[in-house]
Protein backbone atom coordinates (compact mmCIF):
# COMPACT_ATOMS: atom_id res chain seq x y z
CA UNK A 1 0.00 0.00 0.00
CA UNK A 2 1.12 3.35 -0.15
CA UNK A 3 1.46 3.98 3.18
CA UNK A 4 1.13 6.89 5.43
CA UNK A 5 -1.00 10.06 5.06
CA UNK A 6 -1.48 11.15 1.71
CA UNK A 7 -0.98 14.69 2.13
CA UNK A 8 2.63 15.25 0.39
CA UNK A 9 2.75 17.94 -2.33
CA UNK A 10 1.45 16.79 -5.38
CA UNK A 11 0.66 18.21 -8.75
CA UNK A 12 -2.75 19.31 -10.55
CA UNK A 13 -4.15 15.55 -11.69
CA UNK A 14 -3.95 15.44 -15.32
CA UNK A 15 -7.49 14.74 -17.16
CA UNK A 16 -6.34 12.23 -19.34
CA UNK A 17 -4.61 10.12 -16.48
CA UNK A 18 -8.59 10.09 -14.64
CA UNK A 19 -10.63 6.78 -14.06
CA UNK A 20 -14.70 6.49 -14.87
CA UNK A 21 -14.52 6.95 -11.06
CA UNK A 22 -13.02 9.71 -11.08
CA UNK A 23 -10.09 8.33 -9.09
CA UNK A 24 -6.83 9.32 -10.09
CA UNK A 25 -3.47 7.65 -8.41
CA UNK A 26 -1.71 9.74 -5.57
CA UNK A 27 0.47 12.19 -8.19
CA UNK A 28 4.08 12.28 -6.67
CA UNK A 29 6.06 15.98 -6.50
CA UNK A 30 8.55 16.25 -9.17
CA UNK A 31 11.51 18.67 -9.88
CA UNK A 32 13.78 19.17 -12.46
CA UNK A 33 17.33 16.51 -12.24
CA UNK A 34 19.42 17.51 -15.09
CA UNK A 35 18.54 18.29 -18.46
CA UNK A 36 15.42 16.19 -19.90
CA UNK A 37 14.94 14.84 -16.40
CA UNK A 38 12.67 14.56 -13.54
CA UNK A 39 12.65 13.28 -10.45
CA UNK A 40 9.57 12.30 -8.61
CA UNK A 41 9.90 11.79 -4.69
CA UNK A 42 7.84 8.94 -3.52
CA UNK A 43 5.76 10.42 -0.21
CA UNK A 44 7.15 9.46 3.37
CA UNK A 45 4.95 6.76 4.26
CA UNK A 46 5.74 4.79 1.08
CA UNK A 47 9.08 5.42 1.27
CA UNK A 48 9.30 3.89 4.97
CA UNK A 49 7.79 0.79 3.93
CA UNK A 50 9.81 0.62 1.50
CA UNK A 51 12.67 0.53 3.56
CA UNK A 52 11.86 -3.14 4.84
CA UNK A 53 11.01 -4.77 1.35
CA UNK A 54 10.16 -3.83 -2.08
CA UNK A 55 6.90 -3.98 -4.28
CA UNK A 56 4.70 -4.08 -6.71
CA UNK A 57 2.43 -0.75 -7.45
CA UNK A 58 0.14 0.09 -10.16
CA UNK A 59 1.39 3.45 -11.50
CA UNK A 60 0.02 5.84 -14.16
CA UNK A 61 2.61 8.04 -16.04
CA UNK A 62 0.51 10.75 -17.96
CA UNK A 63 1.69 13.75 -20.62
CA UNK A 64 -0.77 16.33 -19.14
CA UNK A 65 -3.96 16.57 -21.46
CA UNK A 66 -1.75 15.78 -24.87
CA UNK A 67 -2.80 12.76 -26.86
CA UNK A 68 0.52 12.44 -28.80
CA UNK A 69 1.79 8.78 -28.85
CA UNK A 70 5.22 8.41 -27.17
CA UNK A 71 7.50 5.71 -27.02
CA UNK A 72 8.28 4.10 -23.68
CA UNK A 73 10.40 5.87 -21.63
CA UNK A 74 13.33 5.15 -19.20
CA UNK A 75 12.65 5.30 -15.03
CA UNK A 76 15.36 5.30 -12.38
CA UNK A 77 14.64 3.99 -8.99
CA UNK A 78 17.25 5.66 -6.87
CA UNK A 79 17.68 5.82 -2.85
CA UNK A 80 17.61 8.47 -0.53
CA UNK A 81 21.26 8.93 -1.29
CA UNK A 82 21.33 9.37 -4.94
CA UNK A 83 22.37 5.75 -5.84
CA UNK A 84 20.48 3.94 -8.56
CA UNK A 85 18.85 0.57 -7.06
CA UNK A 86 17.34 -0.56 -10.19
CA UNK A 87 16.17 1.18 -14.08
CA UNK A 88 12.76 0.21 -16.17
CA UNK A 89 10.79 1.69 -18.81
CA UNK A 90 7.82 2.42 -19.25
CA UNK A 91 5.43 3.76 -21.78
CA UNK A 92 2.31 6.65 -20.69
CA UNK A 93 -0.69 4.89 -19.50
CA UNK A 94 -1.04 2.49 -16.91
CA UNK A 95 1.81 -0.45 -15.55
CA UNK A 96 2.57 -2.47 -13.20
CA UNK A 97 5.91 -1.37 -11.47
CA UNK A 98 8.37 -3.29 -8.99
CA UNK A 99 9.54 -0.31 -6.38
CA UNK A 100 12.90 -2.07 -4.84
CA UNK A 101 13.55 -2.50 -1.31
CA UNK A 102 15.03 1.18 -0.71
CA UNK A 103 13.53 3.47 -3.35
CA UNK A 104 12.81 7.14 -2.38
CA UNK A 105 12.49 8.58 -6.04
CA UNK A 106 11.66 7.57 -9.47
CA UNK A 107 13.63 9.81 -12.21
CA UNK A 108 12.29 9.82 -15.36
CA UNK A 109 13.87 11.23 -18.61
CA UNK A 110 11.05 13.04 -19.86
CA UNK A 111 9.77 16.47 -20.53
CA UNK A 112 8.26 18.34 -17.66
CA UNK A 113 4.35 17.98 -19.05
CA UNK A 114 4.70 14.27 -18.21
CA UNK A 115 3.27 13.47 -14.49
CA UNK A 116 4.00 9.98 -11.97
CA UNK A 117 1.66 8.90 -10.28
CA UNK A 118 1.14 5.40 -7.76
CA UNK A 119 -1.98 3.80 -6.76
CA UNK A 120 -2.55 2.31 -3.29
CA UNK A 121 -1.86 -1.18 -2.92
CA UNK A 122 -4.53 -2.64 -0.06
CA UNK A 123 -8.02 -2.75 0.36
CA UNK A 124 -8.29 0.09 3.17
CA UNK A 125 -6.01 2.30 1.58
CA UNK A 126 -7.70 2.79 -1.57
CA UNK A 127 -11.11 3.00 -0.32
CA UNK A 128 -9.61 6.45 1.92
CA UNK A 129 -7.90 7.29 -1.19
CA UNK A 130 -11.09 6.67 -2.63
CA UNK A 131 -13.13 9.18 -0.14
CA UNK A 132 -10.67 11.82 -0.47
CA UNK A 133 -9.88 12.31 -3.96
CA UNK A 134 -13.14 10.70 -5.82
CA UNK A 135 -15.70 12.92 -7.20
CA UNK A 136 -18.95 11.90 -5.65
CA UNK A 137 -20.96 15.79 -5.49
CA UNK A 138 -24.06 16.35 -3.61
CA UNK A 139 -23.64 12.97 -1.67
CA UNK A 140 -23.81 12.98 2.58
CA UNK A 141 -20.25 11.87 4.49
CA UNK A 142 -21.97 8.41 4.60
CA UNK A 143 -23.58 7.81 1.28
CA UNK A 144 -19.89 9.37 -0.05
CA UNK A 145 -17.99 6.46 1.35
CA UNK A 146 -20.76 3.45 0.57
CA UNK A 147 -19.89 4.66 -3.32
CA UNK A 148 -16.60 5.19 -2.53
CA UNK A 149 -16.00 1.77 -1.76
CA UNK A 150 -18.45 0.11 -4.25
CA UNK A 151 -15.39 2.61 -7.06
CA UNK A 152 -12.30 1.15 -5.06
CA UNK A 153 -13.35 -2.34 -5.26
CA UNK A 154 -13.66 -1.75 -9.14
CA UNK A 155 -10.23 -0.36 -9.28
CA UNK A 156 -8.87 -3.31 -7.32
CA UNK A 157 -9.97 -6.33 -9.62
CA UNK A 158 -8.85 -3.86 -12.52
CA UNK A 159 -5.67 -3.36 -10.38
CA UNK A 160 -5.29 -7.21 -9.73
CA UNK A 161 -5.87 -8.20 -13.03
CA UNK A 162 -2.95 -5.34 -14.14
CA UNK A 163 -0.30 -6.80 -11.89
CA UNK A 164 -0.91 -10.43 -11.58
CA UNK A 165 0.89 -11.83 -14.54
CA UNK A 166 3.61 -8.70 -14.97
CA UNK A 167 7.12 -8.50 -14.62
CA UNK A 168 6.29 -6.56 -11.70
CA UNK A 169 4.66 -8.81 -9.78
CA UNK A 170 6.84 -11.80 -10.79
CA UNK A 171 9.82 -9.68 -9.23
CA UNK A 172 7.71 -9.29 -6.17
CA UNK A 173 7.12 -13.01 -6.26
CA UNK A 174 10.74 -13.47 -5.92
CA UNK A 175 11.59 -11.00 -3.46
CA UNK A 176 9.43 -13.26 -0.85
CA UNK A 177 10.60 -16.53 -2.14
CA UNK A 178 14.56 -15.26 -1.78
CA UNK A 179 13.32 -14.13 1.64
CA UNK A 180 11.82 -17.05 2.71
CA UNK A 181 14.62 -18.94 1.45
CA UNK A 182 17.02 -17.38 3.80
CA UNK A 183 14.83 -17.57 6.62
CA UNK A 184 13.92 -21.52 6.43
CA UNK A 185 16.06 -23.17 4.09
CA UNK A 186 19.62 -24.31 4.61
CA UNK A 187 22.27 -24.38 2.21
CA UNK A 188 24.15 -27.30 2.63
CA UNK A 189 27.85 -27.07 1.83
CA UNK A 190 28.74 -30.68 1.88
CA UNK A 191 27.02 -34.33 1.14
CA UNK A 192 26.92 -36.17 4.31
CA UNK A 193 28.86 -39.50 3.36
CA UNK A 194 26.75 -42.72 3.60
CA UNK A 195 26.23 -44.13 7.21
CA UNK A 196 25.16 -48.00 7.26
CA UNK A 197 24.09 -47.33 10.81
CA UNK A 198 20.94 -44.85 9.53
CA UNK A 199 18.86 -47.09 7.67
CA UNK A 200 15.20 -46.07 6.15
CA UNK A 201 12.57 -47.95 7.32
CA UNK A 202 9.56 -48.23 5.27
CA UNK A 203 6.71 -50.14 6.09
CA UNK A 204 3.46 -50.81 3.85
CA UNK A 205 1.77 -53.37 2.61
CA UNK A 206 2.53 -55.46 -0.90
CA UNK A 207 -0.12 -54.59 -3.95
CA UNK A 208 -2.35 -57.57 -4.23
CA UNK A 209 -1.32 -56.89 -7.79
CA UNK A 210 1.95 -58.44 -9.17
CA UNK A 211 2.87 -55.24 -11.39
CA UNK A 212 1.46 -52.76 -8.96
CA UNK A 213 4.18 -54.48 -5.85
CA UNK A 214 6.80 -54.11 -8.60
CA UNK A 215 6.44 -50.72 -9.53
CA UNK A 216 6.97 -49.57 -5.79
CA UNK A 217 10.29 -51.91 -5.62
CA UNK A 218 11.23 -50.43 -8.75
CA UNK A 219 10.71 -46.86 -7.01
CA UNK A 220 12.86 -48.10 -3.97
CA UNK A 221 15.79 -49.37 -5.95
CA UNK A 222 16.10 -46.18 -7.83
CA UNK A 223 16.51 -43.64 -5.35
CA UNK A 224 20.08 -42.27 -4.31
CA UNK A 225 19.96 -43.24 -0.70
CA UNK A 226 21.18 -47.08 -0.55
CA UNK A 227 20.40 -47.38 3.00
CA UNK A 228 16.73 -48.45 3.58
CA UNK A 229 14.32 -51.52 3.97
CA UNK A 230 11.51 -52.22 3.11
CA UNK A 231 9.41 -54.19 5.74
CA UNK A 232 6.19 -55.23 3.39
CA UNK A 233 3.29 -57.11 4.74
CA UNK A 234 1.76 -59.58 2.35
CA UNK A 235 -1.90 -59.36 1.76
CA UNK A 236 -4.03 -62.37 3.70
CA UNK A 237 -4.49 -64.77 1.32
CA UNK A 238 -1.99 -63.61 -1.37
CA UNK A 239 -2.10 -65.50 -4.45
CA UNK A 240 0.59 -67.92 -4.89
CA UNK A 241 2.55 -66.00 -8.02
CA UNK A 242 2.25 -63.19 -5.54
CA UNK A 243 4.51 -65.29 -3.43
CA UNK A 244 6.68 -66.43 -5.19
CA UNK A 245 7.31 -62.83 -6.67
CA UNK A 246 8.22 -62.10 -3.00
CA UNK A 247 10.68 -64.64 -2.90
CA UNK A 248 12.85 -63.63 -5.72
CA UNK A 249 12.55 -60.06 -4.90
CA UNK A 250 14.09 -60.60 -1.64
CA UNK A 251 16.55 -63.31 -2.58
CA UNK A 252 17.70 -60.37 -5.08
CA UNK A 253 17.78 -57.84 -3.16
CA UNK A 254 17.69 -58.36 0.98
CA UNK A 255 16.73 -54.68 1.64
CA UNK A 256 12.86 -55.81 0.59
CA UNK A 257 11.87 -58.08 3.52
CA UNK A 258 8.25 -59.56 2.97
CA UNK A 259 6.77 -60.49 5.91
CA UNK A 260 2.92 -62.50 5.94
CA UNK A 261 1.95 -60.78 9.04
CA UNK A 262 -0.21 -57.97 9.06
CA UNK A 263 0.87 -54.33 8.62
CA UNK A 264 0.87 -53.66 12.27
CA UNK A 265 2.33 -56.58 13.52
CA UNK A 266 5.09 -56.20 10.92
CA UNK A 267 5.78 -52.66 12.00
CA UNK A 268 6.29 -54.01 15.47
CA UNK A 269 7.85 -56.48 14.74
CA UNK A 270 10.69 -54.13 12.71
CA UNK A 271 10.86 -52.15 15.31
CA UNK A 272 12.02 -54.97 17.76
């Protein structure tokens, strides 16, 4: 979401950038960076929660009330220090953008008749974004925020739709797996060398069915991990091929041990 109050400085909302609602994206402050630039400072409270991770916004970049087609144009996310964190482009209209973990302004090399502006991100924020700067005239404080959020609910599946399959929200995506990553899974630096001490012990019964009980063998004897047995209880009243299949599966390999006792009596019996 864009967080905090949304009363930083912003610029007259161009007409063309408006929604049917009337709901145009928080415009961001701009000055001039350097010839054919602009910068555009994000307001505090994004900028804070930006500090702790970085995401995915809906932004609208918007030439004023010209109609002229442009070609896409080039955005720097920089930090509160100057340094670039990460560069995009984008062409006027409506996008999905990734803001990285850091970002305090967006420069853009463009005239000054273009305009930034970002879009909310969560349910509550919009809908007060949708109170304050929606054009609902005539209605009562109450009636003003029933249609308020009945226009920011629109915006979000339109919003949802815009960012769900973008680069945007892909790179969002990844921020939280890489996160989650370092948080609960371990690297490990080495292969732990086989220990005939640490055996697997499976126990299940044997398929009734000749093929099936040799497809889960077959599954056995392929994985990596040499070290495991397989303690299988034969159905009651197993057919005899079924039996002898038993036989020379265990007189080739010893790690399949067929047992005609019944699952639960074989597992405690294993684990004697």
């Amino acid at each position: 979401m864009l967080q905090g109050a949304m009363v930083s400085t912003r610029e007259s909302t161009p007409a063309s950038a408006e929604t049917p609602h009337g709901i145009g994206p928080v415009w961001l402050s701009a000055q001039p960076a350097g010839e054919g630039m602009r910068r555009f400072r994000l307001p505090f409270g994004l900028r804070l929660a930006l500090l702790r991770k970085g995401r995915a916004y809906v932004a609208v970049l918007c030439d004023g009330k010209s109609h002229a087609a442009h070609p896409d144009l080039a955005l720097t996310f920089c930090d509160g220090a100057g340094r670039v964190l990460a560069e995009a482009r984008m062409a006027p209209g409506e996008a999905a953008l990734f803001l990285p973990r850091g970002t305090a302004s967006v420069t853009l090399a463009a005239p000054a008749i273009f305009s930034l502006g970002l879009y909310p991100r969560t349910k509550l924020a919009l809908k007060l974004h949708a109170v304050r700067s929606g054009r609902f005239p005539g209605l009562p404080l109450a009636k003003r925020w029933k249609h308020a959020a009945a226009a920011a609910r629109d915006l979000r599946g339109v919003h949802a739709a815009l960012l769900e399959n973008s680069p945007a929200r892909t790179a969002e995506r990844a921020r939280a797996y890489r996160a989650y990553r370092a948080r609960f899974v371990e690297d490990f630096t080495a292969v732990p060398a086989p220990d005939p001490e640490l055996v697997l012990t499976f126990f299940g019964e044997v398929p009734a069915d000749r093929d099936q009980a040799q497809a889960r063998l077959s599954a056995l004897l392929a994985q990596t991990d040499p070290n495991w047995v397989w303690r299988a209880a034969l159905p009651a009243g197993a057919p005899p091929d079924l039996l002898d299949w038993a036989k020379e599966a265990e007189a080739r390999d010893p790690r399949f041990r067929p047992q005609d006792l019944p699952l639960e009596a074989a597992a405690m019996w294993g684990s004697v």
